[in-house]
N, C-alpha and C. Protein backbone atom coordinates (compact mmCIF):
# COMPACT_ATOMS: atom_id res chain seq x y z
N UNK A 1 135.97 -17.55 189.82
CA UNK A 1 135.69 -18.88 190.32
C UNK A 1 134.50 -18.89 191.27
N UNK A 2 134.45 -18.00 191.73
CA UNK A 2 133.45 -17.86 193.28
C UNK A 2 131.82 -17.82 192.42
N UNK A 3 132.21 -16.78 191.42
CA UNK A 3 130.80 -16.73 190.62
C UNK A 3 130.78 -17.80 189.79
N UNK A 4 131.48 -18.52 189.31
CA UNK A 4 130.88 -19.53 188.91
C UNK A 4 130.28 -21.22 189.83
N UNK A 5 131.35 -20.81 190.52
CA UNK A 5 129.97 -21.29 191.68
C UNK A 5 128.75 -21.19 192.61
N UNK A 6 128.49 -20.13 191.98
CA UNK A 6 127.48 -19.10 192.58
C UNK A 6 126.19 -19.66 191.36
N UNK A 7 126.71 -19.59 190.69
CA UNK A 7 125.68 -19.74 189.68
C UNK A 7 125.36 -21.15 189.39
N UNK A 8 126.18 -22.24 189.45
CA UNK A 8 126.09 -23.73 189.64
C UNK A 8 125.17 -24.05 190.91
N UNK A 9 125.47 -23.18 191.86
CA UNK A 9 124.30 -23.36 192.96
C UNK A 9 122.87 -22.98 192.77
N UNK A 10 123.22 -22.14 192.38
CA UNK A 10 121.61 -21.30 191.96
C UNK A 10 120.93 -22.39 190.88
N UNK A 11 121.62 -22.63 189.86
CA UNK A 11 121.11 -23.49 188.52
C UNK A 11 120.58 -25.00 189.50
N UNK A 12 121.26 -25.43 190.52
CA UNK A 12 121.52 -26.50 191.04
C UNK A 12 119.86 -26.56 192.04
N UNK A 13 119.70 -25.19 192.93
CA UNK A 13 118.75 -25.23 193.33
C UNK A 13 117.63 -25.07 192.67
N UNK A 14 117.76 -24.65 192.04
CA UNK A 14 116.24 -24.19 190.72
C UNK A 14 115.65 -25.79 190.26
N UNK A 15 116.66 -26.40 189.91
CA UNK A 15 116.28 -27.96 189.42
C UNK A 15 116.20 -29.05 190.37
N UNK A 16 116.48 -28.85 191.32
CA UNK A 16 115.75 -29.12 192.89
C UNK A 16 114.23 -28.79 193.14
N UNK A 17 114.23 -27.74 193.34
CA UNK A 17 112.69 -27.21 193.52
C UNK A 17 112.02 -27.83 192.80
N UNK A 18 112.21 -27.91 191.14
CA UNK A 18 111.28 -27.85 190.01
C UNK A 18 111.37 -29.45 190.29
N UNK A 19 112.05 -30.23 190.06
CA UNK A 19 112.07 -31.78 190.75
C UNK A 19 111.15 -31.86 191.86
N UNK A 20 111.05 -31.18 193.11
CA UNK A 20 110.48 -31.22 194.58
C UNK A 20 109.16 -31.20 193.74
N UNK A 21 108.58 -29.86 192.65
CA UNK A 21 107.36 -29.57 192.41
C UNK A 21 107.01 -30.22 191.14
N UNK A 22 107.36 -31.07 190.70
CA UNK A 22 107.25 -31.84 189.80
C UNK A 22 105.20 -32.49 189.46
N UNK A 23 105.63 -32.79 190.83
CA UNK A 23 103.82 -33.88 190.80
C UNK A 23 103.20 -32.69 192.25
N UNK A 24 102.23 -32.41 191.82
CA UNK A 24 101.69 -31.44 192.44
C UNK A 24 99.92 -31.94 193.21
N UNK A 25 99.89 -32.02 194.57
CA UNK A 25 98.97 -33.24 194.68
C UNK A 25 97.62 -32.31 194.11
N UNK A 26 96.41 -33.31 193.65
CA UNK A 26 95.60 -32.79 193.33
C UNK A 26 94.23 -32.45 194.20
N UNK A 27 93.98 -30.95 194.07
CA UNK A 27 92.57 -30.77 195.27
C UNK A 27 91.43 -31.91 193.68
N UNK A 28 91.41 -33.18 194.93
CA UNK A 28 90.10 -33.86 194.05
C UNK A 28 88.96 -33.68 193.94
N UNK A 29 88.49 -32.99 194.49
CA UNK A 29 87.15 -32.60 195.03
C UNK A 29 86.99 -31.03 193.97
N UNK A 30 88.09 -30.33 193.74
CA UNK A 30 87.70 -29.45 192.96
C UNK A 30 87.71 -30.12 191.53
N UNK A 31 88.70 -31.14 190.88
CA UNK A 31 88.57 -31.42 190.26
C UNK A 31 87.13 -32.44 189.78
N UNK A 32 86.64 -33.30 190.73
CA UNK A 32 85.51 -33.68 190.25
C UNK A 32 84.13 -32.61 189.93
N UNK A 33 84.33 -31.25 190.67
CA UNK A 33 83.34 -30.51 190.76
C UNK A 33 83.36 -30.19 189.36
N UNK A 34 84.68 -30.07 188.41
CA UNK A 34 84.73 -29.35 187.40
C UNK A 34 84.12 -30.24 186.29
N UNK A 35 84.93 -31.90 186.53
CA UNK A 35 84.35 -32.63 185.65
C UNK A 35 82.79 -33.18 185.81
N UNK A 36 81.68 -32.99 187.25
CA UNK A 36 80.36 -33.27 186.80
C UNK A 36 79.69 -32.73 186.02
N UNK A 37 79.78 -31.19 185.83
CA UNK A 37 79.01 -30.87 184.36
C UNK A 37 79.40 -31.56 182.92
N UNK A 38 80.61 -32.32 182.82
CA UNK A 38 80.89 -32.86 181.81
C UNK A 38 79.85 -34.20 181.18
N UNK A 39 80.06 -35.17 182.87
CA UNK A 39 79.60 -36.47 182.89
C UNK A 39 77.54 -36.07 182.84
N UNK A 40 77.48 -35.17 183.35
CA UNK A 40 75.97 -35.05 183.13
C UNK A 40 75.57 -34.56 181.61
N UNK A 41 76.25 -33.40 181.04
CA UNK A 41 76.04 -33.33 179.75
C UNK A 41 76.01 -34.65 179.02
N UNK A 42 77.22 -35.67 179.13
CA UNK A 42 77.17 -36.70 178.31
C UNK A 42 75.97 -37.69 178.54
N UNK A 43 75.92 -38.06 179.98
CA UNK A 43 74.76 -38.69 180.22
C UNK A 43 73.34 -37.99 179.50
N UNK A 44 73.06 -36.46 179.55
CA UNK A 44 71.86 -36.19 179.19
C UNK A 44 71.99 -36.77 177.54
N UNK A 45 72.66 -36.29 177.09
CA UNK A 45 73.11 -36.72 175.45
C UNK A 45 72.68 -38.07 174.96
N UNK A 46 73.54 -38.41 176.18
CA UNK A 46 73.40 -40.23 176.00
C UNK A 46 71.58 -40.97 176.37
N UNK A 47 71.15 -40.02 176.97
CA UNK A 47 69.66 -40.49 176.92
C UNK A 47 68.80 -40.07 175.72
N UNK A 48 69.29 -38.83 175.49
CA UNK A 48 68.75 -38.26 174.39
C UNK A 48 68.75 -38.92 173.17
N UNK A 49 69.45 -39.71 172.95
CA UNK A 49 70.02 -39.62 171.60
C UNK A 49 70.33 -41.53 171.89
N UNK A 50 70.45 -42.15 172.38
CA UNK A 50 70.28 -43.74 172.46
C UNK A 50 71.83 -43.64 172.45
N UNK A 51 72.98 -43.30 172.54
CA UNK A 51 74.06 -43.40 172.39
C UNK A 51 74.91 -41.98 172.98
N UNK A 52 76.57 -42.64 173.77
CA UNK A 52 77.09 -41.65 173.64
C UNK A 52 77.99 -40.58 172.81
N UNK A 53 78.33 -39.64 172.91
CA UNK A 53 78.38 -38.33 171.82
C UNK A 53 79.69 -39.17 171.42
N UNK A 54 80.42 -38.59 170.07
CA UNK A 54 81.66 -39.36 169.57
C UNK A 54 83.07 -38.21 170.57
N UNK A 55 82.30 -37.01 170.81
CA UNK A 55 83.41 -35.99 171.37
C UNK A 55 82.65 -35.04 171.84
N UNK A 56 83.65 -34.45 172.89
CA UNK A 56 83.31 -33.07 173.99
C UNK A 56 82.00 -32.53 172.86
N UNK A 57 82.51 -32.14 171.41
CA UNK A 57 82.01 -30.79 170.90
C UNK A 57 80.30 -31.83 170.34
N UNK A 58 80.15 -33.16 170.01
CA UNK A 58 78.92 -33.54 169.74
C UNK A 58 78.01 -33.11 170.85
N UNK A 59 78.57 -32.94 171.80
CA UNK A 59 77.06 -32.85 172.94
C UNK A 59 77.42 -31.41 173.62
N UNK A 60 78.41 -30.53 172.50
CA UNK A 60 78.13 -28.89 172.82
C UNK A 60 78.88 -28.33 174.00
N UNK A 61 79.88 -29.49 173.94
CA UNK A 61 81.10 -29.20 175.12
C UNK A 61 82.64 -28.77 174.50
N UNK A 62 82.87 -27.79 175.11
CA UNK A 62 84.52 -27.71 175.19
C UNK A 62 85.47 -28.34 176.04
N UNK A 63 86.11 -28.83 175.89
CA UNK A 63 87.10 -29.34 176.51
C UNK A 63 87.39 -28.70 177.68
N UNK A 64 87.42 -28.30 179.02
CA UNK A 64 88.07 -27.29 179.51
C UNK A 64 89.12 -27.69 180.13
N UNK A 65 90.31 -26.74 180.48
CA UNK A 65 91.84 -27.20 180.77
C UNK A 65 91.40 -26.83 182.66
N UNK A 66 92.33 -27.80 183.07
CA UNK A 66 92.44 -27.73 184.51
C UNK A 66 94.25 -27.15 184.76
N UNK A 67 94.51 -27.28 185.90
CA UNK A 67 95.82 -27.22 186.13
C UNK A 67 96.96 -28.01 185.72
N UNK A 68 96.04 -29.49 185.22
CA UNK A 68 96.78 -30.92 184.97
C UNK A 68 96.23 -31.02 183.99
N UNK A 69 96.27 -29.87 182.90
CA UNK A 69 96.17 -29.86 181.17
C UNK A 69 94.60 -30.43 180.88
N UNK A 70 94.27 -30.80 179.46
CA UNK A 70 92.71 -30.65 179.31
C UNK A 70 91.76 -31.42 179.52
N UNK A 71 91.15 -31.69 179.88
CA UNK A 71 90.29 -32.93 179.95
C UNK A 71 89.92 -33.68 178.95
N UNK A 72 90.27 -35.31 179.06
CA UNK A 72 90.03 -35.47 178.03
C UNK A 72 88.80 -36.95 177.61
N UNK A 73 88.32 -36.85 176.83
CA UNK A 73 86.83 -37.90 176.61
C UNK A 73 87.20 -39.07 175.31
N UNK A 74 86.61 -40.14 176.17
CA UNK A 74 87.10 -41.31 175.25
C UNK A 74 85.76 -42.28 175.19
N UNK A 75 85.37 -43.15 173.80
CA UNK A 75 84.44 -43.72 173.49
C UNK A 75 85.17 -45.48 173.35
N UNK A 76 84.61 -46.49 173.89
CA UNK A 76 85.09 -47.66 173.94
C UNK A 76 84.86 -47.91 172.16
N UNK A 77 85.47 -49.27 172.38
CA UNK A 77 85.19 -49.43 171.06
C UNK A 77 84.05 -50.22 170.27
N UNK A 78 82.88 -50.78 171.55
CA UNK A 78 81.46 -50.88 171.23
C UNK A 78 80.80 -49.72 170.67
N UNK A 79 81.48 -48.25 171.15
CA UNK A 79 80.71 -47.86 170.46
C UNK A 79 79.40 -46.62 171.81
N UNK A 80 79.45 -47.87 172.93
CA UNK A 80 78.12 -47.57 173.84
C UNK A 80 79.04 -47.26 175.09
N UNK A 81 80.00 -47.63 175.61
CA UNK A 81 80.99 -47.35 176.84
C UNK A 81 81.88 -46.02 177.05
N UNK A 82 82.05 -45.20 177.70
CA UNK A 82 82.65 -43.92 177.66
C UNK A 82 83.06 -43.20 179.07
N UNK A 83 83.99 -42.49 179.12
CA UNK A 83 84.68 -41.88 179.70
C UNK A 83 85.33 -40.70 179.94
N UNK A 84 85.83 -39.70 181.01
CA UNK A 84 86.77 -38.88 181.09
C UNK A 84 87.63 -38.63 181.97
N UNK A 85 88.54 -38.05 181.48
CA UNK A 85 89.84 -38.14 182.62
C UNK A 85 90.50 -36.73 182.12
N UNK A 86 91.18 -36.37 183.45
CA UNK A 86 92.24 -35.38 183.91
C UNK A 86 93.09 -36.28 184.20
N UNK A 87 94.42 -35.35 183.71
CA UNK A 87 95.75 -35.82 184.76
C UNK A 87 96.74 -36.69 183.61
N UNK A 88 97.91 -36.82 183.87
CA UNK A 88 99.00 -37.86 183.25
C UNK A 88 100.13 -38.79 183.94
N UNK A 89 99.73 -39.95 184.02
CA UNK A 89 100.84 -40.00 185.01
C UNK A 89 102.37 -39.51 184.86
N UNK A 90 102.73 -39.76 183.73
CA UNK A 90 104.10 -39.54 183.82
C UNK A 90 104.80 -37.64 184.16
N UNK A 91 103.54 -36.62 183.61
CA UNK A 91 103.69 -35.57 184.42
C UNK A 91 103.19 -35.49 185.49
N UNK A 92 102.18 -35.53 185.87
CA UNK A 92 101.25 -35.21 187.28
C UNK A 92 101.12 -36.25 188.25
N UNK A 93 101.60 -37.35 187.76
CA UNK A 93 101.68 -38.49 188.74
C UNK A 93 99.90 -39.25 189.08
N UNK A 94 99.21 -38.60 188.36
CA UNK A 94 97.61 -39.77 188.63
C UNK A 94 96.88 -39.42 187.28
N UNK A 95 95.86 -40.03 187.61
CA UNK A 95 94.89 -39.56 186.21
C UNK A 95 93.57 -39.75 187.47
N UNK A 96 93.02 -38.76 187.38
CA UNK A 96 91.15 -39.00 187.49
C UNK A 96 90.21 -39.32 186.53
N UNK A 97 89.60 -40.45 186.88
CA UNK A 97 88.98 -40.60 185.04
C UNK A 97 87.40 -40.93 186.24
N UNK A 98 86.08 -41.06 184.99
CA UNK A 98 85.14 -41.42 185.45
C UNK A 98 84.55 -42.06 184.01
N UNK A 99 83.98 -43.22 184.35
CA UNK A 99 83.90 -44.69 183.53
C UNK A 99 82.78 -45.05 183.67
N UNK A 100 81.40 -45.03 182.51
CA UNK A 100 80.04 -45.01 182.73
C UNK A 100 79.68 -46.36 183.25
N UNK A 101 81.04 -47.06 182.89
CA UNK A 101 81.11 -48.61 183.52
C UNK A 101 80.97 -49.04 184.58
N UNK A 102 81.25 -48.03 185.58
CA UNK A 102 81.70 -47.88 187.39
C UNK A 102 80.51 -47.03 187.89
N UNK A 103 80.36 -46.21 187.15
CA UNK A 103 79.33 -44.67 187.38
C UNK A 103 80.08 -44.08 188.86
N UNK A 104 81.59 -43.64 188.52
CA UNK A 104 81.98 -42.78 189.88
C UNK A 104 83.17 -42.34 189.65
N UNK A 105 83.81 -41.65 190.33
CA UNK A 105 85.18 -41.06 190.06
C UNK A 105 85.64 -41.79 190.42
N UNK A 106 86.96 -42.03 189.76
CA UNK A 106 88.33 -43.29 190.05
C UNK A 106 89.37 -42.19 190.11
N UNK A 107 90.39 -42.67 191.78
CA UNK A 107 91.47 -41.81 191.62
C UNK A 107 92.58 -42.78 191.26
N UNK A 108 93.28 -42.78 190.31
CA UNK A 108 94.32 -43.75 190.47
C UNK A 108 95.79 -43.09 190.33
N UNK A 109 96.57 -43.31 191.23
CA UNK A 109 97.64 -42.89 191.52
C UNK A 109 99.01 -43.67 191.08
């Protein structure tokens, strides 16, 4: 009996913690550092070429993964408007995106 409450505690605290560490706040500042080589590649692209790329790999980019999974790049549906973002809310609790619309990092929480 004793060990099985030994182990209901243990199981009990483990899913505590992992709950406590669930949303993990984000250093933003490292994360924008990672995503400006992104937004400048696209921008150079996007001058280059009268338009922006359809994906990471048109303008010779990989995707790269952060702590809050991969970064990811999106084209409006003009065609000419574009974007990228880290983050999910429903795991990580924000998304960082940057929007050629705004020209700046957006934290939204």
């Amino acid at each position: 009996m004793l060990i099985r409450l030994a182990s209901l505690l243990v199981v009990l605290l483990t899913l505590g913690c992992a709950e406590e560490y669930k949303y993990k706040e984000p250093d933003w500042e490292q994360l924008k550092r990672q995503g400006d080589p992104l937004v400048a590649a696209i921008q150079d692209f996007e001058q280059q070429h009268g338009r922006p790329p359809k994906s990471f790999e048109e303008c010779g980019l990989a995707a790269p993964k952060s702590l809050f999974g991969p970064w990811r790049y999106y084209v409006g549906e003009d065609g000419s408007s574009w974007g990228i973002s880290v983050g999910h809310y429903e795991r990580d609790g924000f998304v960082l995106y940057w929007d050629d619309s705004f020209g700046e990092w957006m934290e939204d929480q």
